[in-house]
Protein backbone atom coordinates (compact mmCIF):
# COMPACT_ATOMS: atom_id res chain seq x y z
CA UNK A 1 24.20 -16.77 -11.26
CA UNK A 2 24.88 -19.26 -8.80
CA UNK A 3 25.23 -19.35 -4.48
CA UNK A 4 28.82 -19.69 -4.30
CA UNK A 5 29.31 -16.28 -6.35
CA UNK A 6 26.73 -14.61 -4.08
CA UNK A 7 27.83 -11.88 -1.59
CA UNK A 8 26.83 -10.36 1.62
CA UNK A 9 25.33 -7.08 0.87
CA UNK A 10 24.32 -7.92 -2.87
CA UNK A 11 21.23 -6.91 -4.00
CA UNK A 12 19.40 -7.50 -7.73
CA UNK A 13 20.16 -11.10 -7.48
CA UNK A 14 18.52 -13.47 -10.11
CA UNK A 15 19.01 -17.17 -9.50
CA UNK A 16 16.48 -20.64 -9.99
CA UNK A 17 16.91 -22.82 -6.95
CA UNK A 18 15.37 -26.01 -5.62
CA UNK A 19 13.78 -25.93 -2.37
CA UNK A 20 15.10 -29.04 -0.11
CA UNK A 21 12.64 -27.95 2.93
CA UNK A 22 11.05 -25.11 4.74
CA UNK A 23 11.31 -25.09 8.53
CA UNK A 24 8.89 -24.91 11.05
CA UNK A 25 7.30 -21.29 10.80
CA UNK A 26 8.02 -18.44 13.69
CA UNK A 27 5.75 -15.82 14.59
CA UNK A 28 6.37 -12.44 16.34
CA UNK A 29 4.99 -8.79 16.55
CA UNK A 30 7.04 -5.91 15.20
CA UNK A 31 5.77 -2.39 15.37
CA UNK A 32 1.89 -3.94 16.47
CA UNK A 33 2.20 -6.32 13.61
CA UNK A 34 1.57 -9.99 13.72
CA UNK A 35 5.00 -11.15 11.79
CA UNK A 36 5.38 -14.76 10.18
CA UNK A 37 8.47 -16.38 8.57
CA UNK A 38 10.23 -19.62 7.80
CA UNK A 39 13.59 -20.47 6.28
CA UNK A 40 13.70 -22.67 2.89
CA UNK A 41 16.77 -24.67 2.52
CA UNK A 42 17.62 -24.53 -1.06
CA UNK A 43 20.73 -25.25 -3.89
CA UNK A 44 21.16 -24.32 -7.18
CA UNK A 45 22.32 -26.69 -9.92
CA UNK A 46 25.52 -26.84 -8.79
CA UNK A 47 24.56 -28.17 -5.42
CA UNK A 48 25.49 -25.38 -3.60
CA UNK A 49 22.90 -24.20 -0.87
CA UNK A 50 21.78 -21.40 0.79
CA UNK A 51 18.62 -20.62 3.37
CA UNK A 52 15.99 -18.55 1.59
CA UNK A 53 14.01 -16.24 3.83
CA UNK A 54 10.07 -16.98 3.15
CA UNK A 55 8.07 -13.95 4.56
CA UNK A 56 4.43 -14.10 5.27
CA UNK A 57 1.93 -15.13 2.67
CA UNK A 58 5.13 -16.25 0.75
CA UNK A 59 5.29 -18.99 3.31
CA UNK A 60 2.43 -20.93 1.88
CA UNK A 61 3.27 -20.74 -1.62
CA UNK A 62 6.10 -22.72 -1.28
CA UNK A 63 7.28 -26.32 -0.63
CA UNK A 64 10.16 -28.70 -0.54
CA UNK A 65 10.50 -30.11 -3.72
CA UNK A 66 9.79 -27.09 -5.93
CA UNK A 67 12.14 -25.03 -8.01
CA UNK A 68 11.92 -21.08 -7.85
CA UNK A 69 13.20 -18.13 -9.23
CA UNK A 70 14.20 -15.42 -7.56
CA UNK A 71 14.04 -12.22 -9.31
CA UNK A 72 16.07 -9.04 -7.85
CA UNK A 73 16.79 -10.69 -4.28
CA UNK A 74 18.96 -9.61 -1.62
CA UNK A 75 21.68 -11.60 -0.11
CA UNK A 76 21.80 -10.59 3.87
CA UNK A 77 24.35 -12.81 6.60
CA UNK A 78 23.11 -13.72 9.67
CA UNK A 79 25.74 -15.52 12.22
CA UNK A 80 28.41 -16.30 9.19
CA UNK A 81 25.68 -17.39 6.83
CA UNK A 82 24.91 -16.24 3.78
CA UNK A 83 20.67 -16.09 3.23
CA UNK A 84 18.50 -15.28 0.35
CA UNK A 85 15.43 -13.07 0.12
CA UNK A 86 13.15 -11.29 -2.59
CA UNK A 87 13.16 -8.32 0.07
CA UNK A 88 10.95 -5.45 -0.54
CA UNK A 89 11.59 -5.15 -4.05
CA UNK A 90 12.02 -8.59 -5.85
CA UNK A 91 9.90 -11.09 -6.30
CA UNK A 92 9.94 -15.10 -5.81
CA UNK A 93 8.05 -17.21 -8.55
CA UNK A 94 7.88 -21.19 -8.43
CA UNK A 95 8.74 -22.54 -11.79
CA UNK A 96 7.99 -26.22 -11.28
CA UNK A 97 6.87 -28.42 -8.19
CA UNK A 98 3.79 -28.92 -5.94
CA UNK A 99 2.82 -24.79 -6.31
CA UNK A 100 4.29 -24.43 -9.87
CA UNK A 101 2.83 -21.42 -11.23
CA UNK A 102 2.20 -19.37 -8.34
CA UNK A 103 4.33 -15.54 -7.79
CA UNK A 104 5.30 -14.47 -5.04
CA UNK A 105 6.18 -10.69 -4.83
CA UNK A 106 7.60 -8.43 -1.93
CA UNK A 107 4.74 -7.10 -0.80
CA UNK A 108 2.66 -10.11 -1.54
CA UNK A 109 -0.61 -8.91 -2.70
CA UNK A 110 -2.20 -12.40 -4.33
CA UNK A 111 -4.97 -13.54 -3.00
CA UNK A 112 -5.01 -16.11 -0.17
CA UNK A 113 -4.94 -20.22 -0.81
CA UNK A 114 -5.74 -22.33 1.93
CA UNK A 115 -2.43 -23.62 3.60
CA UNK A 116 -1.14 -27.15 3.57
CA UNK A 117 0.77 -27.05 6.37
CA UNK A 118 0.47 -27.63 10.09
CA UNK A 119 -0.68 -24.15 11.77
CA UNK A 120 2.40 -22.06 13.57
CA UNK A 121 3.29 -22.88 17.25
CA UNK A 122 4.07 -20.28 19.45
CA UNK A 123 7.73 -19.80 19.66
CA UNK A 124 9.90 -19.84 22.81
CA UNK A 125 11.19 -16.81 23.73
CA UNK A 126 14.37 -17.63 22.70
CA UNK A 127 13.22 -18.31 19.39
CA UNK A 128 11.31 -14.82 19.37
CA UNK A 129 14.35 -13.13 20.70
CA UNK A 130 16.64 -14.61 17.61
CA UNK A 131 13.49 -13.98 15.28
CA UNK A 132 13.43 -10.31 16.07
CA UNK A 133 17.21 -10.12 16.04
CA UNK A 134 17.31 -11.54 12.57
CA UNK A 135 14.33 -9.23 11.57
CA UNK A 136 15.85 -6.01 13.06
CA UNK A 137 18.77 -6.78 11.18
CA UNK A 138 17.35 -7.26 8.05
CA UNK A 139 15.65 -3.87 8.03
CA UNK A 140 19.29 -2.52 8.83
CA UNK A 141 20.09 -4.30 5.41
CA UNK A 142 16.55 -3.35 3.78
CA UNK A 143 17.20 0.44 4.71
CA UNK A 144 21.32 0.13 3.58
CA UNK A 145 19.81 -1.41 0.30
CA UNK A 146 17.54 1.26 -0.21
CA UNK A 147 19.90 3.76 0.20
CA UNK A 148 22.32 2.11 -2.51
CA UNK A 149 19.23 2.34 -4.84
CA UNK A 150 18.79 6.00 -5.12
């Protein structure tokens, strides 16, 4: 599979991309729950890219430069662009790079490994604004997915 045939919508997506970089990661509560994600900009062989949503204790597992696989993702669209996650039921493994060998699975439930990167600054509340926007509407997409499923 590659990004360019990916849809909106799509879910049970299987695809090996290599991460270019991983932004800066945002913070937020949700429902009394300290939230954390980051976006990895990422292509496939082809060149092709696409943002991959990093959740959480996914965050730390990976880093530009590695190559992961994405196993039953879910493609969502946020402001006209297509994005990538593993979602609540797929899982993201890296395959070769810096963290090669590590899983990462929707809900993580590894243990914890001591981060490598710079510790999260508080966001502005713009940036917490667009964070919960993109979160509420991925739950709109987790709950149509879910839905398709049974």
């Amino acid at each position: 599979m590659n990004v360019k045939d990916l849809k909106p919508g799509q879910g049970k997506v299987d695809i090996k991309l290599l991460v270019k970089s991983v932004s800066d990661i945002r913070s937020f509560n949700k429902y009394g729950k300290e939230l954390r994600v980051a976006s990895a900009a990422s292509s496939d062989e082809s060149g092709a890219e696409i943002k991959v949503s990093l959740w959480n204790d996914d965050i730390k597992k990976v880093n530009a430069g590695d190559t992961i696989q994405i196993t039953n993702g879910y493609v969502s669209e946020f402001n006209g662009e297509k994005q990538l996650s593993a979602g609540k039921f797929g899982k993201i493994e890296v395959v070769s790079g810096s963290s090669s060998g590590e899983s990462v699975s929707a809900p993580a439930k590894s243990a914890a490994k001591p981060s490598t990167k710079a510790p999260a600054k508080k966001p502005t509340k713009k940036e917490e604004e667009k964070s919960e926007a993109v979160e509420a509407e991925e739950d709109e997409e987790d709950f149509n997915y879910e839905e398709k499923e049974f």
